[in-house]
Protein backbone atom coordinates (compact mmCIF):
# COMPACT_ATOMS: atom_id res chain seq x y z
CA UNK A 1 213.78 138.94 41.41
CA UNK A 2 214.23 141.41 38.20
CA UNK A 3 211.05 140.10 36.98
CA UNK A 4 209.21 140.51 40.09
CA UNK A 5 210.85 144.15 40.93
CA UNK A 6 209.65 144.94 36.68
CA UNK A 7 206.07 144.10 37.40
CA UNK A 8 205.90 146.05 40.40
CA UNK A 9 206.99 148.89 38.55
CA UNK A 10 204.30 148.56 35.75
CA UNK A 11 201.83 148.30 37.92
CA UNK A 12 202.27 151.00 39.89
CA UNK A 13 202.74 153.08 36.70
CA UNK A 14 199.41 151.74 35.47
CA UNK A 15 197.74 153.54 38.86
CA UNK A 16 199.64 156.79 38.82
CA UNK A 17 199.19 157.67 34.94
CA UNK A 18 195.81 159.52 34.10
CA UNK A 19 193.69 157.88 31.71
CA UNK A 20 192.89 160.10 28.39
CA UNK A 21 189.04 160.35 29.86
CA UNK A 22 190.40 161.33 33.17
CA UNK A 23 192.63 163.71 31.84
CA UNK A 24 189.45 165.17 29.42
CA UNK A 25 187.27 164.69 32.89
CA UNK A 26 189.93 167.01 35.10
CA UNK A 27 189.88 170.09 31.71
CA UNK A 28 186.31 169.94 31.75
CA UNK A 29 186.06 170.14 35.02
CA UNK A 30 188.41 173.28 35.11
CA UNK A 31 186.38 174.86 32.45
CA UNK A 32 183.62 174.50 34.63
CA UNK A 33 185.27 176.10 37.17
CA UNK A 34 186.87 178.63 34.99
CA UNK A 35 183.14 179.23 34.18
CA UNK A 36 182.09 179.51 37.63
CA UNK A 37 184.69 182.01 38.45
CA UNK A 38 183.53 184.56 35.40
CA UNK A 39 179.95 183.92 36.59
CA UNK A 40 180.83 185.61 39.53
CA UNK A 41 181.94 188.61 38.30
CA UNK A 42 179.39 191.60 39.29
CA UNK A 43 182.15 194.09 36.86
CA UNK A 44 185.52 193.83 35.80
CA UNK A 45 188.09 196.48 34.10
CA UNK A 46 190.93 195.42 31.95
CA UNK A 47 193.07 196.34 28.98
CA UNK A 48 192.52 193.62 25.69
CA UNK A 49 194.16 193.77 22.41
CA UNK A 50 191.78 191.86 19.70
CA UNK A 51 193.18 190.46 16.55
CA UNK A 52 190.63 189.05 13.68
CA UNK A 53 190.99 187.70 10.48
CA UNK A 54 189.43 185.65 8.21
CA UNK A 55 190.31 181.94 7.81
CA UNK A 56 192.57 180.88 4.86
CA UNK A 57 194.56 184.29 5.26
CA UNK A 58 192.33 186.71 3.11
CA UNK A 59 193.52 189.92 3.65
CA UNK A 60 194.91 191.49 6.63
CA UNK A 61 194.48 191.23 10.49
CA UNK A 62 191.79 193.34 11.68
CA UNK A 63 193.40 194.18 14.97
CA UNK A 64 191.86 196.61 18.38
CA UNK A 65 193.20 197.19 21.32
CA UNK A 66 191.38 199.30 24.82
CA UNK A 67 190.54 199.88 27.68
CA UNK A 68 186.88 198.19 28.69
CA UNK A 69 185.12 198.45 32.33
CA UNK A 70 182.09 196.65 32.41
CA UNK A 71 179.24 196.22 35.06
CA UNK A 72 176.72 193.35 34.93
CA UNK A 73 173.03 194.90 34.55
CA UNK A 74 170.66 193.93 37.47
CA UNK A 75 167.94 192.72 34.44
CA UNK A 76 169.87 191.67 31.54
CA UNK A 77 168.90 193.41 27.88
CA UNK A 78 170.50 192.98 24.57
CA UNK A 79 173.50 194.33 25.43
CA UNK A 80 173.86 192.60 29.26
CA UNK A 81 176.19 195.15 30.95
CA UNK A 82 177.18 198.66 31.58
CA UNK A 83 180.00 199.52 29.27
CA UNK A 84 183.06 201.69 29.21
CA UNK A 85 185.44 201.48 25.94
CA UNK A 86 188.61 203.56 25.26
CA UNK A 87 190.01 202.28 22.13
CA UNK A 88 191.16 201.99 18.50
CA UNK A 89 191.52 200.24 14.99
CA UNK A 90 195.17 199.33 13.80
CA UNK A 91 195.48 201.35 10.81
CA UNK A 92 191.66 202.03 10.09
CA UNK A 93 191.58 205.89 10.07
CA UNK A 94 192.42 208.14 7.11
CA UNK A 95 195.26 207.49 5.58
CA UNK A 96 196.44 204.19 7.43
CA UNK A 97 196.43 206.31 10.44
CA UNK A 98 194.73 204.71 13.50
CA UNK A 99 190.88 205.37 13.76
CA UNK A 100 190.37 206.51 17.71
CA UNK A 101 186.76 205.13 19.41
CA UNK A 102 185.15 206.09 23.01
CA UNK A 103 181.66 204.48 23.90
CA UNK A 104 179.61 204.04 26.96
CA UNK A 105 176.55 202.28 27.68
CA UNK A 106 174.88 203.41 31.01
CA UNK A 107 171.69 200.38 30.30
CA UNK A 108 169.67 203.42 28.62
CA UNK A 109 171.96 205.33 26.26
CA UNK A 110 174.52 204.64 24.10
CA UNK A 111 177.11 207.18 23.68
CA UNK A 112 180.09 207.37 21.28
CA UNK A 113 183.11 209.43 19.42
CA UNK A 114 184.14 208.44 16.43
CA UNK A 115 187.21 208.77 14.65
CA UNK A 116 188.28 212.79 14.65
CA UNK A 117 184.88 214.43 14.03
CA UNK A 118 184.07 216.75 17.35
CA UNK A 119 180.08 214.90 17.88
CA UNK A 120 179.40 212.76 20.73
CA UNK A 121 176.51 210.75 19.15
CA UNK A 122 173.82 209.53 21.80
CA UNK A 123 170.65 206.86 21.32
CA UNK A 124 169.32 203.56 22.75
CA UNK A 125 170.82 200.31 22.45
CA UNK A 126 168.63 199.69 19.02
CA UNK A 127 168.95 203.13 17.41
CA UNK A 128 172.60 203.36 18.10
CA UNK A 129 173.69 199.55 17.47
CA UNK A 130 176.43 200.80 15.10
CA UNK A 131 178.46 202.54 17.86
CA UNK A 132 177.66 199.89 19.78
CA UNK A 133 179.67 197.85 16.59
CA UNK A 134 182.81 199.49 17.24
CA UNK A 135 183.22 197.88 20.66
CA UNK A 136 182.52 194.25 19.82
CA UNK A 137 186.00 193.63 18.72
CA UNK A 138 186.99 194.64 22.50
CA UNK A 139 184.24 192.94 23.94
CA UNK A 140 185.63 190.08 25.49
CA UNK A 141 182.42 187.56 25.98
CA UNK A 142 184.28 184.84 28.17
CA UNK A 143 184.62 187.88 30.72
CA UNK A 144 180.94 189.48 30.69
CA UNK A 145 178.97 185.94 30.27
CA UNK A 146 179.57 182.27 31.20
CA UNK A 147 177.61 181.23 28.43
CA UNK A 148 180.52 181.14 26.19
CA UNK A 149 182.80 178.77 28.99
CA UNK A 150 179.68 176.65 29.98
CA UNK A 151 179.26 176.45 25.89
CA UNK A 152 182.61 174.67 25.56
CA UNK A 153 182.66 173.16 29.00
CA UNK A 154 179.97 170.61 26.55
CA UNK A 155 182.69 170.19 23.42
CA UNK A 156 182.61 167.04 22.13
CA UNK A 157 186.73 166.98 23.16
CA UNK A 158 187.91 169.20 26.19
CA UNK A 159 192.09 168.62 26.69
CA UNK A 160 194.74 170.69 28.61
CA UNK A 161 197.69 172.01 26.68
CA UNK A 162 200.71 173.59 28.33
CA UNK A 163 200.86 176.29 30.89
CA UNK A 164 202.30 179.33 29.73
CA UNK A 165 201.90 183.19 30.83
CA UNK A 166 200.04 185.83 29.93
CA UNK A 167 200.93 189.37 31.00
CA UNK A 168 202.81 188.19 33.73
CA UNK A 169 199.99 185.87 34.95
CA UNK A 170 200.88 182.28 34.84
CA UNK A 171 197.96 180.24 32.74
CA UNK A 172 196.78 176.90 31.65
CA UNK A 173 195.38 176.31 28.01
CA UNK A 174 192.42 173.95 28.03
CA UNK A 175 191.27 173.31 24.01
CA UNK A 176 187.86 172.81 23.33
CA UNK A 177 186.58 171.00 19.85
CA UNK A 178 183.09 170.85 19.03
CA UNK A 179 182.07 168.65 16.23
CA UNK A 180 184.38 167.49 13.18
CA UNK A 181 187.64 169.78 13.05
CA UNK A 182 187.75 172.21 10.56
CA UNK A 183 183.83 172.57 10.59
CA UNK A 184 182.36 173.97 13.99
CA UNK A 185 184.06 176.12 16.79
CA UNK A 186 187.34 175.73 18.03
CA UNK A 187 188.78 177.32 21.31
CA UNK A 188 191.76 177.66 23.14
CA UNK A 189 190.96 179.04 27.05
CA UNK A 190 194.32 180.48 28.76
CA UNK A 191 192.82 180.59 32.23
CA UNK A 192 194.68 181.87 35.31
CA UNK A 193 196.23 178.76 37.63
CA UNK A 194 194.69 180.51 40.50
CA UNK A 195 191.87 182.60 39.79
CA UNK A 196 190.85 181.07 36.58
CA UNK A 197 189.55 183.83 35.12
CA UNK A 198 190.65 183.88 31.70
CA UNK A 199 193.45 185.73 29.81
CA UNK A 200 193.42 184.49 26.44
CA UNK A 201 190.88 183.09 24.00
CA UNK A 202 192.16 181.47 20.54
CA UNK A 203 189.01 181.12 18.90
CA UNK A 204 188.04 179.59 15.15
CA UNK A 205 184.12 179.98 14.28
CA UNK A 206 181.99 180.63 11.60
CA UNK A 207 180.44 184.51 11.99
CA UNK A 208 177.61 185.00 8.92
CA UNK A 209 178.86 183.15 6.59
CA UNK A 210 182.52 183.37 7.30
CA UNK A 211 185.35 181.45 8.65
CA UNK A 212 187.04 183.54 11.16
CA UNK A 213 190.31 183.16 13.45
CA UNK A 214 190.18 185.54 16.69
CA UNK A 215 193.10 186.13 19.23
CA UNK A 216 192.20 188.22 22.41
CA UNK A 217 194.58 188.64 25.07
CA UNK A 218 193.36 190.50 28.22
CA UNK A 219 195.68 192.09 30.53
CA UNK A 220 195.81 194.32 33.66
CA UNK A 221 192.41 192.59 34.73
CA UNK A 222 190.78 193.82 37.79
CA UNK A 223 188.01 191.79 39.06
CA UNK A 224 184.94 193.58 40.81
CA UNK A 225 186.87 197.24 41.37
CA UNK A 226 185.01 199.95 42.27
CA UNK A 227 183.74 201.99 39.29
CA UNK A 228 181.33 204.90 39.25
CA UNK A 229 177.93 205.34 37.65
CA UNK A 230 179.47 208.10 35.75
CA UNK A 231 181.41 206.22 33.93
CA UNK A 232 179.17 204.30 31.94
CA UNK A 233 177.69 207.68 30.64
CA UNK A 234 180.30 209.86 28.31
CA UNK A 235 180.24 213.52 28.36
CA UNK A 236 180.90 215.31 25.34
CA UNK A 237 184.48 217.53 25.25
CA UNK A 238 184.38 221.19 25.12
CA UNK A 239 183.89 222.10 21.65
CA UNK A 240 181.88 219.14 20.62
CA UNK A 241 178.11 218.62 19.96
CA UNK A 242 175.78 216.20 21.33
CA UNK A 243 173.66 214.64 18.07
CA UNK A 244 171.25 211.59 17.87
CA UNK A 245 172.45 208.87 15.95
CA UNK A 246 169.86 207.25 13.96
CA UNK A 247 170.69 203.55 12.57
CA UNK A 248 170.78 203.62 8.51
CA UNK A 249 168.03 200.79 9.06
CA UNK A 250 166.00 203.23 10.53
CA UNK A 251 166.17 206.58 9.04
CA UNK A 252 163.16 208.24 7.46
CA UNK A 253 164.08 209.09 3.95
CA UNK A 254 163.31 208.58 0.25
CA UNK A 255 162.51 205.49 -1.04
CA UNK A 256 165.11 203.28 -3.30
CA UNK A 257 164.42 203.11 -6.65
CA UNK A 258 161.40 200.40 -7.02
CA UNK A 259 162.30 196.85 -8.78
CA UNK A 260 161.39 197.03 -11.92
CA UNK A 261 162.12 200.55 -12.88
CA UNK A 262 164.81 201.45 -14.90
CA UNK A 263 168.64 202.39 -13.46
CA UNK A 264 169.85 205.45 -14.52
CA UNK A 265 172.63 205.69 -16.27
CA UNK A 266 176.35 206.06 -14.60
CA UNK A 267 180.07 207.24 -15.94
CA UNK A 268 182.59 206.06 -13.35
CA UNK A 269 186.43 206.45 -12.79
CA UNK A 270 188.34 203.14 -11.36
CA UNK A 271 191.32 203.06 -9.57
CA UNK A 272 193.20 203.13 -12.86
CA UNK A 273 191.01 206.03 -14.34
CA UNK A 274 189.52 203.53 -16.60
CA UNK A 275 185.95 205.02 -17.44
CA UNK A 276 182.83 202.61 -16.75
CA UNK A 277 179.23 203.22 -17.72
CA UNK A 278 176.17 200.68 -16.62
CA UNK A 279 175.02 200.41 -20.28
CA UNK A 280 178.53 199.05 -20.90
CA UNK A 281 177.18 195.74 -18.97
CA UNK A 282 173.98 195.89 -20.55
CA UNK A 283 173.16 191.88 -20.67
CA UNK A 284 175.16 191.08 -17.78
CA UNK A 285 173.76 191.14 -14.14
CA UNK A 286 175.67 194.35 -12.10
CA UNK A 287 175.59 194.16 -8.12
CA UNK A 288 176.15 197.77 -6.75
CA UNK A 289 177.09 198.55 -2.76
CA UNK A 290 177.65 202.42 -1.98
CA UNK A 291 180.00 203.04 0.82
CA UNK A 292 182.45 204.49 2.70
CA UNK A 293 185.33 204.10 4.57
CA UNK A 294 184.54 206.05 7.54
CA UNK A 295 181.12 203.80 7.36
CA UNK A 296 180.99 200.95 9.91
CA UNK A 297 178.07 199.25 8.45
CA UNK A 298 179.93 199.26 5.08
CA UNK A 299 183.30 197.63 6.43
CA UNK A 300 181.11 195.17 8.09
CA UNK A 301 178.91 194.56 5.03
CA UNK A 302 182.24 194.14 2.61
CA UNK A 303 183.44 190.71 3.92
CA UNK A 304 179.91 189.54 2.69
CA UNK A 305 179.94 191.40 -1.14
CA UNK A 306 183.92 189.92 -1.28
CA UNK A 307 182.04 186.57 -0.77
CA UNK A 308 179.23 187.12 -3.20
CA UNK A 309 182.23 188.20 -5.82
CA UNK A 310 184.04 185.29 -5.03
CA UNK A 311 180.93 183.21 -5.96
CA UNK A 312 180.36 184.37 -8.63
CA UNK A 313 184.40 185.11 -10.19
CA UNK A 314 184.01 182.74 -12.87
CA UNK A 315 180.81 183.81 -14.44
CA UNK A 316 181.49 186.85 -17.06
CA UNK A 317 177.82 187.43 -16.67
CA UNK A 318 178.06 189.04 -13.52
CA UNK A 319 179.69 192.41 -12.13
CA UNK A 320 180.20 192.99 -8.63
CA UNK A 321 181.29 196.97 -7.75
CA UNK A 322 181.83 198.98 -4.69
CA UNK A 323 181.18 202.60 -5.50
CA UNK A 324 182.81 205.15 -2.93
CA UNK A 325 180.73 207.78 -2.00
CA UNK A 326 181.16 210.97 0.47
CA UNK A 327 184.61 210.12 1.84
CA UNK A 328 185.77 212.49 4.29
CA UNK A 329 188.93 214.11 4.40
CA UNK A 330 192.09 212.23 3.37
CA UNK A 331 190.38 208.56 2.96
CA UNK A 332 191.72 206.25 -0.17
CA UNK A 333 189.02 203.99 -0.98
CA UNK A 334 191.24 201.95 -2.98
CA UNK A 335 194.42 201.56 -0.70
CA UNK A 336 192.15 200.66 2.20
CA UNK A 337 190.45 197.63 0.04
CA UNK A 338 193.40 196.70 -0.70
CA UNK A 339 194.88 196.27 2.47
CA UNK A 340 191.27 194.58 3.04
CA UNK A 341 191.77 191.93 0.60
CA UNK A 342 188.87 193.19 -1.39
CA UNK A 343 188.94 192.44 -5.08
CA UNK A 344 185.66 193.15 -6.77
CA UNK A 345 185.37 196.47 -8.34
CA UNK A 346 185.81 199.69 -7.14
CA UNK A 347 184.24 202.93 -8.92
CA UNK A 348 185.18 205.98 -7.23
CA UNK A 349 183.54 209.57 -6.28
CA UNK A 350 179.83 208.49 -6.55
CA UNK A 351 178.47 211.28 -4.82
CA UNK A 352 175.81 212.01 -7.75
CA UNK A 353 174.95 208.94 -9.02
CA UNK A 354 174.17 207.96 -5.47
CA UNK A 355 172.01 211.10 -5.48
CA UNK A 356 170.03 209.28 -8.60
CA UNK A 357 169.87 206.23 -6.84
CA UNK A 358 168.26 207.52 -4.09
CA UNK A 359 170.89 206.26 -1.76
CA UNK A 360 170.08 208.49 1.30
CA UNK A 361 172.13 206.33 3.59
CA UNK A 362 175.10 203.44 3.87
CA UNK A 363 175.50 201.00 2.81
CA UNK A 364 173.07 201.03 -0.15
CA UNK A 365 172.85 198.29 -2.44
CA UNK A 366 171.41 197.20 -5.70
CA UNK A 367 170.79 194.45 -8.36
CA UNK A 368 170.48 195.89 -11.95
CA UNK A 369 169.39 192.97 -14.17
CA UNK A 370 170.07 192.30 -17.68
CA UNK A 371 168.05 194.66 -19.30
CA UNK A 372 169.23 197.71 -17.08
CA UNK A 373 166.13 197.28 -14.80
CA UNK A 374 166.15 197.03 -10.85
CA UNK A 375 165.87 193.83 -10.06
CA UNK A 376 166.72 194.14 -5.86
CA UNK A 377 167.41 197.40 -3.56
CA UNK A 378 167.95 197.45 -0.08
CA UNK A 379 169.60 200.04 2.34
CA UNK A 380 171.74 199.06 5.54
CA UNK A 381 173.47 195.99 6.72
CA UNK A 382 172.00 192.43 6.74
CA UNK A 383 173.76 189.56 7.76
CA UNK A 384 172.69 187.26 4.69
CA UNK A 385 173.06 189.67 2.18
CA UNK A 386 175.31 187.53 0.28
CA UNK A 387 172.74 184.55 0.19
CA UNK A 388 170.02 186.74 -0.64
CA UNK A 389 171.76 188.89 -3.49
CA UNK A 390 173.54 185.46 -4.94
CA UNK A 391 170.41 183.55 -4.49
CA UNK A 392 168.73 186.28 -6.93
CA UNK A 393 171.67 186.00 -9.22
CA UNK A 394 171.63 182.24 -9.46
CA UNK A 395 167.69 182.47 -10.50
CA UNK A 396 168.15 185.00 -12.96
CA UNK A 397 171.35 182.74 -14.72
């Protein structure tokens, strides 16, 4: 009889206990649906703080938080939807303080304050993609496209974790593996048990070159609320001008010093008030980026020369340097790289030697080769700029 009542009980247990692919069938499926739900989203308003660093710990959090209203455009462009954005960088501003943003995006004109100067800067999508810059860390893609969700709905693994809240809002975590671990994206969804919208994203990826780890948590999420048309174009405070913003790629100005024409000569204060001169590193190969703090082309380009240093760290033949240039106000060059994580070096207050370089805008960077010539120049941010600078430096080793 205890036999018979034992193999009832396992076999009923057999029936009622999901199978792993089930169980990977029913998270997929809720991705899906999770996918679904953001799909039909026409706009959406909620509050997100953003939290990105790179993989492996180097250097600190970069971490935003705002306010972002969004409405989806009836014929989708680069940017795919209206935008609002009220927000600001941890510790980013002058002196550690925080560094303030506003944007807007009306599917014309982009529009943005930055940080404490009184200009509301204005231009299209392409002219203005800087300002534009400011709000990605607040742009929350799983919200404004279902690519992203119907992306991972296909991960080669697709597994519930545990529910949990968010904000008040009770969620499930679905995890999402594409690929071997450790080498293509990894995601975390928190969607909502009822809405399944989502209010979390744990994401690791690889962004141009560079293993990142991003947290965004979205609260206070409205779905389809009624928002204005005025809202999606920012008016400029009393007191403030209205100026076009001009990308650094695309600014008329002098020409960079030509390759194969002859650097002119530098003296340079470090950190430590140690004096450097470019014929002191005549024989060696001497990378040079001008920037600034207040620059966000520059902070986005300095991940990449921290890479191209790291590269090359063991090779006494090459020199990688930042050199500071027009910083405004209170900004410390050094303290914020070091908070950064940045360790190749700094030169500081290169106002005139940028001046003889012929660096009219930021970031401006150059290759001086072994015998003091110009070997590469190139203005503005580039996405490979570390394989194309370290490429050059390999071939000239």
């Amino acid at each position: 009889m205890l036999r018979t009542l034992l193999s009832v009980v396992l076999l009923v247990s057999a029936f009622s206990a999901p199978a792993p692919a089930a169980q990977q069938l029913d998270a997929r499926a809720s991705l899906e649906r999770s996918r679904d739900a953001v799909a039909a989203l026409k706009s959406a308003s909620y509050k997100v703080t953003s939290e990105r660093r790179m993989a492996g710990g180097n250097g600190q959090a970069e971490t935003a938080q705002g306010v972002v209203r969004f409405e989806r455009l009836a014929t989708e462009d680069a940017v795919g939807s209206k935008l609002s954005m009220d927000g600001k960088f941890d510790g980013k501003g002058p002196g550690g303080a925080d560094l303030t943003f506003k944007l807007s995006y009306d599917g014309e004109l982009v529009r943005g304050i930055l940080g404490e100067d009184p200009v509301l800067w204005r231009g299209t999508a392409k002219s203005a993609e800087d300002i534009l810059m400011f709000g990605e860390a607040l742009m929350v893609r799983g919200l404004t496209s279902a690519d992203l969700l119907a992306q991972d709905a296909g991960a080669e693994t697709v597994t519930f974790g545990e529910k949990t809240e968010v904000g008040g809002v009770e969620v499930m975590a679905i995890e999402c593996q594409h690929g071997e671990p450790g080498r293509f994206r990894k995601a975390v969804w928190y969607v909502g048990t009822e809405d399944y919208l989502p209010r979390q994203i744990v994401a690791d990826y690889h962004l141009r070159g560079m293993a990142l780890t991003e947290v965004q948590q979205i609260t206070e999420l409205i779905a389809n609320p009624e928002i204005y048309a005025a809202l999606f174009s920012l008016q400029a405070p009393a007191g403030f001008k209205v100026q076009d913003y001009v990308s650094p790629r695309q600014q008329a100005g002098p020409a960079l010093l030509p390759v194969g024409s002859a650097a002119p000569e530098f003296e340079l204060l470090d950190p430590s008030g140690a004096t450097h001169k470019l014929s002191d590193y005549r024989g060696k190969l001497v990378v040079i980026d001008f920037w600034a703090t207040w620059c966000p082309p520059c902070r986005r380009a300095m991940p990449l020369v921290q890479k191209l240093h790291e590269r090359f760290a063991d090779n006494d033949s090459v020199r990688v340097f930042g050199i500071s240039t027009a910083e405004r106000g209170t900004a410390d060059p050094a303290e914020y790289m070091r908070k950064e994580g940045y360790t190749y070096g700094l030169l500081l207050n290169g106002e005139k030697i940028g001046r003889d370089f012929m660096a009219a805008s930021l970031p401006t960077f150059y290759v001086i080769g072994k015998d003091g010539k110009v070997l590469y120049a190139a203005a503005g941010f580039e996405a490979d700029l570390d394989k194309t600078i370290g490429d050059l430096l390999e071939a000239q080793l």
